[in-house]
N, C-alpha and C. Protein backbone atom coordinates (compact mmCIF):
# COMPACT_ATOMS: atom_id res chain seq x y z
N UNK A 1 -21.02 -9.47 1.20
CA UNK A 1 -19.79 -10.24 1.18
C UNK A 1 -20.11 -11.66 1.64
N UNK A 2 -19.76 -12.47 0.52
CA UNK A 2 -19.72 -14.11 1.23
C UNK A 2 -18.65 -14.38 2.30
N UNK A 3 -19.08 -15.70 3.05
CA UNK A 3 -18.52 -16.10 3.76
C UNK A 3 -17.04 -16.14 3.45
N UNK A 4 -16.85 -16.75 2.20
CA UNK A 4 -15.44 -16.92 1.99
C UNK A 4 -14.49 -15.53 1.46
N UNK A 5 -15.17 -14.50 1.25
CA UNK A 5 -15.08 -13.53 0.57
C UNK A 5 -14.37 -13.09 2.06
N UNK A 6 -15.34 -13.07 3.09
CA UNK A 6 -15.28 -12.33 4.06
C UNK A 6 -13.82 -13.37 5.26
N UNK A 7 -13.45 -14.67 4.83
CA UNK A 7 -12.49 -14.98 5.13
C UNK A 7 -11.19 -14.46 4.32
N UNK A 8 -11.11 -14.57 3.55
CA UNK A 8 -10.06 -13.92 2.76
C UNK A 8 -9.61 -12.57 3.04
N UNK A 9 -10.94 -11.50 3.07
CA UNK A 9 -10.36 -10.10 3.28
C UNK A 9 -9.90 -9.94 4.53
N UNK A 10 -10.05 -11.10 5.41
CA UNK A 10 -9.57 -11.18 6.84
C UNK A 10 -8.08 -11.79 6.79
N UNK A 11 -7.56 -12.92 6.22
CA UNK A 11 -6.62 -13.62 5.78
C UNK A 11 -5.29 -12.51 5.26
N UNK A 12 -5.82 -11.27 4.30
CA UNK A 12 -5.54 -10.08 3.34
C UNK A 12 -5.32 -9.48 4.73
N UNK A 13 -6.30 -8.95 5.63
CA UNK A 13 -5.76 -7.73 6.62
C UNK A 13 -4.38 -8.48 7.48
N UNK A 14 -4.65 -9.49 8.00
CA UNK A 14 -3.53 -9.98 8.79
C UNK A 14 -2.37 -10.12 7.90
N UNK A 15 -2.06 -10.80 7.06
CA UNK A 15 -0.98 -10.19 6.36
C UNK A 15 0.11 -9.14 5.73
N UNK A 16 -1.20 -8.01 5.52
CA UNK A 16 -1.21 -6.67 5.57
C UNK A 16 -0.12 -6.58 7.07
N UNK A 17 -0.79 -6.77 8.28
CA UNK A 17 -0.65 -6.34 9.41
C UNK A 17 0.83 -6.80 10.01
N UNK A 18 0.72 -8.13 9.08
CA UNK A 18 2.51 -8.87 9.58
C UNK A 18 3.33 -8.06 9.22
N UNK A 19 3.32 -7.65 8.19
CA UNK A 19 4.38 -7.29 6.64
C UNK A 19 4.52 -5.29 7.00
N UNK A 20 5.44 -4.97 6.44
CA UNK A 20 5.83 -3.62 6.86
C UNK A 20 6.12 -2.91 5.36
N UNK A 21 6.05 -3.28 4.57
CA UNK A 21 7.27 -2.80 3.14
C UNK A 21 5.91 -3.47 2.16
N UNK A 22 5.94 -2.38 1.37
CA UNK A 22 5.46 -2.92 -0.10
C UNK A 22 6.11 -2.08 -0.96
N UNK A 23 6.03 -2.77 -2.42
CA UNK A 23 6.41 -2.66 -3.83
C UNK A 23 5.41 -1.52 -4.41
N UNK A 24 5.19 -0.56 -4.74
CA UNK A 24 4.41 0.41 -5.83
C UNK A 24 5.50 0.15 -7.24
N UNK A 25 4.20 -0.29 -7.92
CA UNK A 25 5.06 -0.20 -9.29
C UNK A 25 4.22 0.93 -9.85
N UNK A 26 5.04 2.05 -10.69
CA UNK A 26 4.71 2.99 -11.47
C UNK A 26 4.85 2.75 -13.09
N UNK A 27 4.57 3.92 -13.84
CA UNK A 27 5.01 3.77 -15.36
C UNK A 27 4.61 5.27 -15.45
N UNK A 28 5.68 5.28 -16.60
CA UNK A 28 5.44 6.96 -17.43
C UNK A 28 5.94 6.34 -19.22
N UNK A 29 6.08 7.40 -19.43
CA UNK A 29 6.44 7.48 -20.95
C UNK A 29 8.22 6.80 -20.91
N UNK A 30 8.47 6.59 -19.97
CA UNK A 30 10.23 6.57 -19.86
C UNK A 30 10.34 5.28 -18.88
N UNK A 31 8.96 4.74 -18.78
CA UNK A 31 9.45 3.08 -18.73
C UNK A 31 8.26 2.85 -17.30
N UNK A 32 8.38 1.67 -16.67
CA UNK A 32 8.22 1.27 -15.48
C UNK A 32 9.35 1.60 -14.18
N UNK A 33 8.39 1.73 -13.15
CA UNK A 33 9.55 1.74 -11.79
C UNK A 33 8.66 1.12 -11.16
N UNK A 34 9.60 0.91 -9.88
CA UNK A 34 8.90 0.46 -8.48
C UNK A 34 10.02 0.36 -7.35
N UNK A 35 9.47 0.96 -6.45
CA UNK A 35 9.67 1.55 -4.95
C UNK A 35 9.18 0.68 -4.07
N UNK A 36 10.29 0.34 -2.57
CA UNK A 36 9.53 0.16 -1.67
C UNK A 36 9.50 1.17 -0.99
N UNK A 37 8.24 1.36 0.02
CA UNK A 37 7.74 1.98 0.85
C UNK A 37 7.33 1.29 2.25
N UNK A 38 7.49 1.64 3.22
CA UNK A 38 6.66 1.41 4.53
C UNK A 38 5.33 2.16 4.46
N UNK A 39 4.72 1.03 4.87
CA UNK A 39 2.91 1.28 4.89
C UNK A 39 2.49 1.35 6.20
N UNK A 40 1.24 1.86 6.26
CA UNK A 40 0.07 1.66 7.41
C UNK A 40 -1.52 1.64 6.71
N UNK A 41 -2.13 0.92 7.31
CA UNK A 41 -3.16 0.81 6.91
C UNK A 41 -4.03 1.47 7.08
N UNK A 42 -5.64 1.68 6.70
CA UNK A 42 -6.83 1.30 7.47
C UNK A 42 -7.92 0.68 6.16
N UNK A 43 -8.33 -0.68 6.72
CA UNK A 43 -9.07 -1.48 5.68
C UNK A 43 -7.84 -1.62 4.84
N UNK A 44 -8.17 -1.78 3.62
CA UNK A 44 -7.37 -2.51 2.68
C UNK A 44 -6.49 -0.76 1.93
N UNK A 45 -6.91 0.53 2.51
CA UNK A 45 -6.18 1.48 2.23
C UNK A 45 -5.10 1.12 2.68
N UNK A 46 -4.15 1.86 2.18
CA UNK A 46 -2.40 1.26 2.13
C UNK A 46 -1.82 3.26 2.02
N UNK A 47 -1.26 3.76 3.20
CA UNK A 47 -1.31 4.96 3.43
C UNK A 47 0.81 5.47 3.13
N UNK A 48 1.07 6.16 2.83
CA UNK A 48 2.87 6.17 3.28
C UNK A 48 3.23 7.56 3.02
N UNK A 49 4.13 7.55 3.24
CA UNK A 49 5.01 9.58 3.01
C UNK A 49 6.14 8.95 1.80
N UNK A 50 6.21 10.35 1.34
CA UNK A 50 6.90 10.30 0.10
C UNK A 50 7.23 11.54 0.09
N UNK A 51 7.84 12.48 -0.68
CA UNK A 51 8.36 13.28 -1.24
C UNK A 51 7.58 13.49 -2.69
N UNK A 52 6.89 14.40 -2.68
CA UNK A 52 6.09 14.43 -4.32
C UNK A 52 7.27 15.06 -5.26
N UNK A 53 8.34 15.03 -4.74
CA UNK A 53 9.46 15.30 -6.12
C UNK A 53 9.66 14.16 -7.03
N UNK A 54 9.55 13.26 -5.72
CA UNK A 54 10.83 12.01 -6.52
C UNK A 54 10.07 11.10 -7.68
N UNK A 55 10.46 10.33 -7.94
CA UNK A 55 9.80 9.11 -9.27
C UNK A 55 8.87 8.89 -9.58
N UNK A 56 8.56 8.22 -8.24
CA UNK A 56 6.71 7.12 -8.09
C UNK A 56 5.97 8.37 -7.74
N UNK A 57 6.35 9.94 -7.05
CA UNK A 57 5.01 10.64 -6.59
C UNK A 57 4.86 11.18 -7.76
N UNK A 58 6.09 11.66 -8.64
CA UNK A 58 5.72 12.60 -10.17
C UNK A 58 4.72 11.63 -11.21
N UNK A 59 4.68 10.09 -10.88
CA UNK A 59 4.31 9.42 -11.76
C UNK A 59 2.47 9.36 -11.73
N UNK A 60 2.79 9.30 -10.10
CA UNK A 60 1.10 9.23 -9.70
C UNK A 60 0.29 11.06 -9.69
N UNK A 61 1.05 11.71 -10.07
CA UNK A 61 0.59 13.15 -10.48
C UNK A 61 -0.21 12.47 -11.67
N UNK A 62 0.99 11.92 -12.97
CA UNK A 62 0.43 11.77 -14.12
C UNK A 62 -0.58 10.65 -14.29
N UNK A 63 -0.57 9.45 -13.87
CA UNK A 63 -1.59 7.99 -13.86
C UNK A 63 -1.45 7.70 -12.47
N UNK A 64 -2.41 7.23 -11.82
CA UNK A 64 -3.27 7.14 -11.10
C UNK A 64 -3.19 5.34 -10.90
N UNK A 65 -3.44 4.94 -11.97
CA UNK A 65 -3.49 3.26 -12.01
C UNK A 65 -2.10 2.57 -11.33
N UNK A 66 -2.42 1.60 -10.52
CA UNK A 66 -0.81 1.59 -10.26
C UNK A 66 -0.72 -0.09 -10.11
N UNK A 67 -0.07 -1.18 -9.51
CA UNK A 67 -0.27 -2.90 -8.92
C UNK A 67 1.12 -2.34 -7.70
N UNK A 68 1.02 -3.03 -6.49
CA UNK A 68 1.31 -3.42 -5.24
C UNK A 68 1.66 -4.52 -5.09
N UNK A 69 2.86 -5.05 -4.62
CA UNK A 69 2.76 -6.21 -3.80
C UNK A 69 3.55 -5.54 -2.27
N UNK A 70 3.08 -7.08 -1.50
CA UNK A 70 3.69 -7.33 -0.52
C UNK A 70 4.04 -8.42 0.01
N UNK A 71 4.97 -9.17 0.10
CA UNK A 71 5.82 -10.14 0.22
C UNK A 71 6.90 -10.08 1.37
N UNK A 72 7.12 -11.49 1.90
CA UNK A 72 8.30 -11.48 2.93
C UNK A 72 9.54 -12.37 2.11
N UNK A 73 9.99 -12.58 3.02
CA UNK A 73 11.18 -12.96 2.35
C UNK A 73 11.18 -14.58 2.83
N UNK A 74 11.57 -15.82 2.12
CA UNK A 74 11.33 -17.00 1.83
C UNK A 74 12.61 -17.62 1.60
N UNK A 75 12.80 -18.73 1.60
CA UNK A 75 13.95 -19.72 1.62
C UNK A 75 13.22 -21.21 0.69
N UNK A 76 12.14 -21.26 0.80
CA UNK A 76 11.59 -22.72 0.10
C UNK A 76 10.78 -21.56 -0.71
N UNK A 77 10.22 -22.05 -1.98
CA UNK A 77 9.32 -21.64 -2.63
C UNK A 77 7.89 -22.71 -2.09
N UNK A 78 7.63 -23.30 -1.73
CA UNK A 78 6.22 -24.29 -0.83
C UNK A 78 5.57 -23.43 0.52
N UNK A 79 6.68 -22.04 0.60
CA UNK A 79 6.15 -20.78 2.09
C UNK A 79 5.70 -20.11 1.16
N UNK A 80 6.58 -19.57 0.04
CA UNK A 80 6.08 -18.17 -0.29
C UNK A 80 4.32 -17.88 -0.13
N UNK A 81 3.96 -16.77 0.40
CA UNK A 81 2.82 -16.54 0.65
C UNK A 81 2.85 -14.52 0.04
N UNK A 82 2.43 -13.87 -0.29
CA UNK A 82 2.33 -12.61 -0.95
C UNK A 82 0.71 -12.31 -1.58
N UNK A 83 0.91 -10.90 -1.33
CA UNK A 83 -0.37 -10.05 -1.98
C UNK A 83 -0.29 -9.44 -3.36
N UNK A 84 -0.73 -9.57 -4.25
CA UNK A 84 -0.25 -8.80 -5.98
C UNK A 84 -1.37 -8.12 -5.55
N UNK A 85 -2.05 -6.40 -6.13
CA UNK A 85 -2.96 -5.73 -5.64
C UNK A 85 -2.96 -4.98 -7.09
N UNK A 86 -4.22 -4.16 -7.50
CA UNK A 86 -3.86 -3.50 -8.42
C UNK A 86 -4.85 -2.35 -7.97
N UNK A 87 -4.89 -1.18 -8.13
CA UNK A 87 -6.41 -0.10 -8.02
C UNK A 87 -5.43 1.27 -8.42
N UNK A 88 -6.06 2.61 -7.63
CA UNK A 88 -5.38 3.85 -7.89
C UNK A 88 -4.83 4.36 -6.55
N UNK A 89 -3.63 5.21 -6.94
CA UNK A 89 -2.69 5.43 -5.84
C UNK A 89 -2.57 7.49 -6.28
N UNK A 90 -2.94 8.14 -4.76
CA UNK A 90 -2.69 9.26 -5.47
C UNK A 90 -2.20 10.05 -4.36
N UNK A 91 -1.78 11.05 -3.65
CA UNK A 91 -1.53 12.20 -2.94
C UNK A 91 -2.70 12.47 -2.39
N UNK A 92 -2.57 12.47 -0.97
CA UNK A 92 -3.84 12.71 -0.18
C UNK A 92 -4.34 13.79 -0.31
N UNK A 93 -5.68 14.41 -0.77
CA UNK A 93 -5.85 15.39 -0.30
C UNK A 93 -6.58 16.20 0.49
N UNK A 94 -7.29 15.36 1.03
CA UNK A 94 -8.08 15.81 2.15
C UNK A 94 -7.21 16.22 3.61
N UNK A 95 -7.40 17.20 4.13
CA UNK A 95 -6.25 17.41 5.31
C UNK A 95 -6.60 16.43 6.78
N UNK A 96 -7.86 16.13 6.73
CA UNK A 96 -8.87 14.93 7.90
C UNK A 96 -8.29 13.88 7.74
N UNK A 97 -8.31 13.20 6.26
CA UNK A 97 -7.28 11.66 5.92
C UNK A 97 -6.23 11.95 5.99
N UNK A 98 -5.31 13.23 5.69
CA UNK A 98 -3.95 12.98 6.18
C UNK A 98 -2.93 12.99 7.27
N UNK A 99 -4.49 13.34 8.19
CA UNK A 99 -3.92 13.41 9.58
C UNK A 99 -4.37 12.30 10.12
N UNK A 100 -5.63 11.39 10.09
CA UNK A 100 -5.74 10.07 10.29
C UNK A 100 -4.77 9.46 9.87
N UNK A 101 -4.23 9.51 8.53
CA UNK A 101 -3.64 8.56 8.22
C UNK A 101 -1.88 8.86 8.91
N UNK A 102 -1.50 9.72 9.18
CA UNK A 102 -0.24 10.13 9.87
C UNK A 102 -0.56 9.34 11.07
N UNK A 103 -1.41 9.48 11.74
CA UNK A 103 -1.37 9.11 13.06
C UNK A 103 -1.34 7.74 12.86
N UNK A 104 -2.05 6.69 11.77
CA UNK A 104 -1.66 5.33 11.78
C UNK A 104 -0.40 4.87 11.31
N UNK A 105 0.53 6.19 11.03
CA UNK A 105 2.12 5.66 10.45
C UNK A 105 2.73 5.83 11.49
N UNK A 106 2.51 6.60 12.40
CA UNK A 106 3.08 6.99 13.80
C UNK A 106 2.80 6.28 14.84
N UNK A 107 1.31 5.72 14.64
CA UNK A 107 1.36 4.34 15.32
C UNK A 107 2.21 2.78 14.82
N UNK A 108 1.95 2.72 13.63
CA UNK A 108 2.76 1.83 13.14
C UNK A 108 4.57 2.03 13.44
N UNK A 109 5.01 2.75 13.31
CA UNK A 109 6.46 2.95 13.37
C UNK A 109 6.38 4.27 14.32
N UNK A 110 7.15 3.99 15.25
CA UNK A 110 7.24 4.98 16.78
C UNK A 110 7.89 5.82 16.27
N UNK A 111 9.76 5.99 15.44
CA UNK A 111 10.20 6.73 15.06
C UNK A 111 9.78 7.90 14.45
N UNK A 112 8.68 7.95 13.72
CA UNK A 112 8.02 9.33 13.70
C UNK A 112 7.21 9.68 14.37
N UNK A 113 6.88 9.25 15.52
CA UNK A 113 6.75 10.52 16.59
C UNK A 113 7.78 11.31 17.01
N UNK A 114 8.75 11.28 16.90
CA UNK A 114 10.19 12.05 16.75
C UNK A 114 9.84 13.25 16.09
N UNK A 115 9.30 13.39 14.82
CA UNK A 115 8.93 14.40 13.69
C UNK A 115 7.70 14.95 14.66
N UNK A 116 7.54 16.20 13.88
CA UNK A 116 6.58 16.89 13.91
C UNK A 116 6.23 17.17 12.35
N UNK A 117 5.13 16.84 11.75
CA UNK A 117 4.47 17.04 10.12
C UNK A 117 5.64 17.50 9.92
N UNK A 118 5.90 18.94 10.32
CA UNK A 118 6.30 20.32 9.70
C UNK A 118 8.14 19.78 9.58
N UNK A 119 8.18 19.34 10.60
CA UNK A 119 10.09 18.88 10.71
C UNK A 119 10.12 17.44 9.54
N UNK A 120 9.22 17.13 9.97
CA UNK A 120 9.23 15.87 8.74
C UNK A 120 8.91 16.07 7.34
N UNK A 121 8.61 16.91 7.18
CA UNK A 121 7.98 17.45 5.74
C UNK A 121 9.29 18.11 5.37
N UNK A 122 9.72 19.04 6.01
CA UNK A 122 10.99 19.39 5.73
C UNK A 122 12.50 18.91 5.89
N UNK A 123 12.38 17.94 6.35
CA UNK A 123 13.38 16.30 5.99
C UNK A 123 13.32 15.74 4.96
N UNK A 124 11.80 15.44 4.44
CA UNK A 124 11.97 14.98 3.17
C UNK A 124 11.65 15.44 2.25
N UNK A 125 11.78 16.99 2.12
CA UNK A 125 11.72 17.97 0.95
C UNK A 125 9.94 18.26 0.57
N UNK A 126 9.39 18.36 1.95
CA UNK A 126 8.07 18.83 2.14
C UNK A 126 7.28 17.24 1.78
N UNK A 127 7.47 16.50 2.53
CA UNK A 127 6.43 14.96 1.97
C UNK A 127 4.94 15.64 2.00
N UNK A 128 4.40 14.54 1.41
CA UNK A 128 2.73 14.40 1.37
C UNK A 128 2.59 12.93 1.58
N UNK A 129 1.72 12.89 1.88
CA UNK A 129 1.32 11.46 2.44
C UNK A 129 0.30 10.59 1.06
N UNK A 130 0.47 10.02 0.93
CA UNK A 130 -0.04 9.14 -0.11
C UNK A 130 -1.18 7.78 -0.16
N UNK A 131 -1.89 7.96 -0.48
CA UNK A 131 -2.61 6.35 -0.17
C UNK A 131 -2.80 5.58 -1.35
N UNK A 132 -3.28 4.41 -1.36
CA UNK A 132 -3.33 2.87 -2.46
C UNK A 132 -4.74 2.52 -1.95
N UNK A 133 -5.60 2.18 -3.23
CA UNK A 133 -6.77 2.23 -3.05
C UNK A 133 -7.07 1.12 -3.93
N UNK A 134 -6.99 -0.26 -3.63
CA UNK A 134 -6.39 -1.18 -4.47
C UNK A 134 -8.33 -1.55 -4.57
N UNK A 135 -8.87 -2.12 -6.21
CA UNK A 135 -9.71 -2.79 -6.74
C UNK A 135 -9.82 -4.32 -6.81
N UNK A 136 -8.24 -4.56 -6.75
CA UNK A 136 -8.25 -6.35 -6.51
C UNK A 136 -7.12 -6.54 -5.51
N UNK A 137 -7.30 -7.72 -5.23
CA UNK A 137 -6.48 -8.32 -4.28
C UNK A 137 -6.49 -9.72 -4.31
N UNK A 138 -4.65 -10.53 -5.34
CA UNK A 138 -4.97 -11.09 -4.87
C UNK A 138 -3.81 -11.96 -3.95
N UNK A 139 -4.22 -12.90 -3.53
CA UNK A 139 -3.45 -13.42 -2.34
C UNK A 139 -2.84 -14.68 -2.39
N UNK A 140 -1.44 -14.85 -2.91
CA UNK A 140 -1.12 -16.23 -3.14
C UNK A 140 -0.71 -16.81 -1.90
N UNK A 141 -0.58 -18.68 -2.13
CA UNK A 141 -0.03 -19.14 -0.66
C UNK A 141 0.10 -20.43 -1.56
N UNK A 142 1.32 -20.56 -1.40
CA UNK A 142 1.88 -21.75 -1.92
C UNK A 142 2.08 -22.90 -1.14
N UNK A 143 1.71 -22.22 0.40
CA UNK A 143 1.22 -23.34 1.65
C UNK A 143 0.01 -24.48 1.19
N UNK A 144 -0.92 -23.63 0.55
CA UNK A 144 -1.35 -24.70 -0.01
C UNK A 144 -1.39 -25.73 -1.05
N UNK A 145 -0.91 -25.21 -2.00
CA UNK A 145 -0.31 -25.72 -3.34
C UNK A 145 0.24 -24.85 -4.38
N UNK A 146 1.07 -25.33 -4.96
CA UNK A 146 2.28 -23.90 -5.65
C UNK A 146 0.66 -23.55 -6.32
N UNK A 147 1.27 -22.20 -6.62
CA UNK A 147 0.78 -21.01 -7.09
C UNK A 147 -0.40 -21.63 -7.07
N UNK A 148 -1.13 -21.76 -5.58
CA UNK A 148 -2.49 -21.22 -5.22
C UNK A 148 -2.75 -19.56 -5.11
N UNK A 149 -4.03 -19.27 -5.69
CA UNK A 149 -4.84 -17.83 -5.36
C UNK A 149 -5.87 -17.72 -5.65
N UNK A 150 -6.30 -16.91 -4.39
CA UNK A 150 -7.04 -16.36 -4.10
C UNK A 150 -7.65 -14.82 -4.65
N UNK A 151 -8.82 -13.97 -4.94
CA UNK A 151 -9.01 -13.19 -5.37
C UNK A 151 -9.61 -12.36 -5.18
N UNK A 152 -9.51 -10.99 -4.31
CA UNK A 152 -10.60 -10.33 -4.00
C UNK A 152 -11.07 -9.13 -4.43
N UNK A 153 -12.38 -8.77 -5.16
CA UNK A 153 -12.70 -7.30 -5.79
C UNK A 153 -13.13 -6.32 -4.71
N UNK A 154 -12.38 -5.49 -4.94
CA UNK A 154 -13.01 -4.01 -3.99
C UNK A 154 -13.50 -3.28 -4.92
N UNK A 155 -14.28 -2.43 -4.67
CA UNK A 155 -15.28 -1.62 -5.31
C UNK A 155 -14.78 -0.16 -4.01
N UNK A 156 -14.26 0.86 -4.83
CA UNK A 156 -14.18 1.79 -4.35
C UNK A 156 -15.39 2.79 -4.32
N UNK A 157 -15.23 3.17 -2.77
CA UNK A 157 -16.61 4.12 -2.75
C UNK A 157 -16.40 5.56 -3.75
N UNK A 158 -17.54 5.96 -4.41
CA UNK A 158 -17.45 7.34 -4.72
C UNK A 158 -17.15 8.47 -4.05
N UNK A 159 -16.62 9.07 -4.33
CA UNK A 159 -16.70 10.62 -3.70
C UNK A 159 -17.38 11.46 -4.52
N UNK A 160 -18.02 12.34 -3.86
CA UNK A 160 -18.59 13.38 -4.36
C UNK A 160 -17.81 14.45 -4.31
């Protein structure tokens, strides 16, 4: 990672870290959607609970490919600052990442420590926890000049 590479994905986490809510946009045969969600991170993974009944989880059963943003909310267009992201988004399934990753939503937002998995799963019609495994990232900031960006490639590790 270059220097500037390695400023940016730093620039990308703190933003990440401000911001609470992102956009998943989906698609099926019956059009486009998109959902917000509350996130937690780790690295540029983007982790959340869902309900695998509803829209965006039936969609990511079927495609996998998905784009992200995350954005605050603005009054001048010369602030707007936002992340557009694109990679694959799927239903966790490892039971190790979905308990790491619970514990960083439970750190992130206190209110579910209230839940227990099992009470929370059955609140929202048995959730699964979900992650975003984004390939690009990129990062506008109109702080510096309208529609400045920035661009960063991730290379997802293999699994075996």
């Amino acid at each position: 990672m270059t220097v500037e590479e390695g400023d940016l994905a730093n620039k990308v986490g703190a933003y990440l870290d401000r911001h609470t809510v992102m956009t998943l946009a989906t698609q099926d045969d019956g059009g486009p959607h998109a959902v917000s969600l509350m996130y937690a991170r780790d690295s540029f993974t983007l982790y959340w609970l869902s309900d695998p009944k509803v829209r965006h989880s039936c969609h990511l059963d079927a495609a996998s490919r998905v784009s992200v943003t995350v954005a605050g909310q603005y009054d001048d267009f010369k602030a707007v600052q936002g992340l557009q992201m694109k990679g694959k988004a799927a239903k966790v399934a490892n039971a190790e990442e979905a308990k790491r990753a619970f514990t960083l939503l439970k750190t992130r937002y206190p209110f579910l420590k209230s839940f227990g998995l099992g009470e929370l799963a059955r609140h929202l019609g048995a959730a699964a926890i979900y992650a975003f495994r984004p390939t690009q990232i990129t990062f506008i900031d109109n702080t510096r000049r309208f529609g400045f960006k920035e661009t960063l490639e991730i290379e997802i590790p293999k699994t075996s």
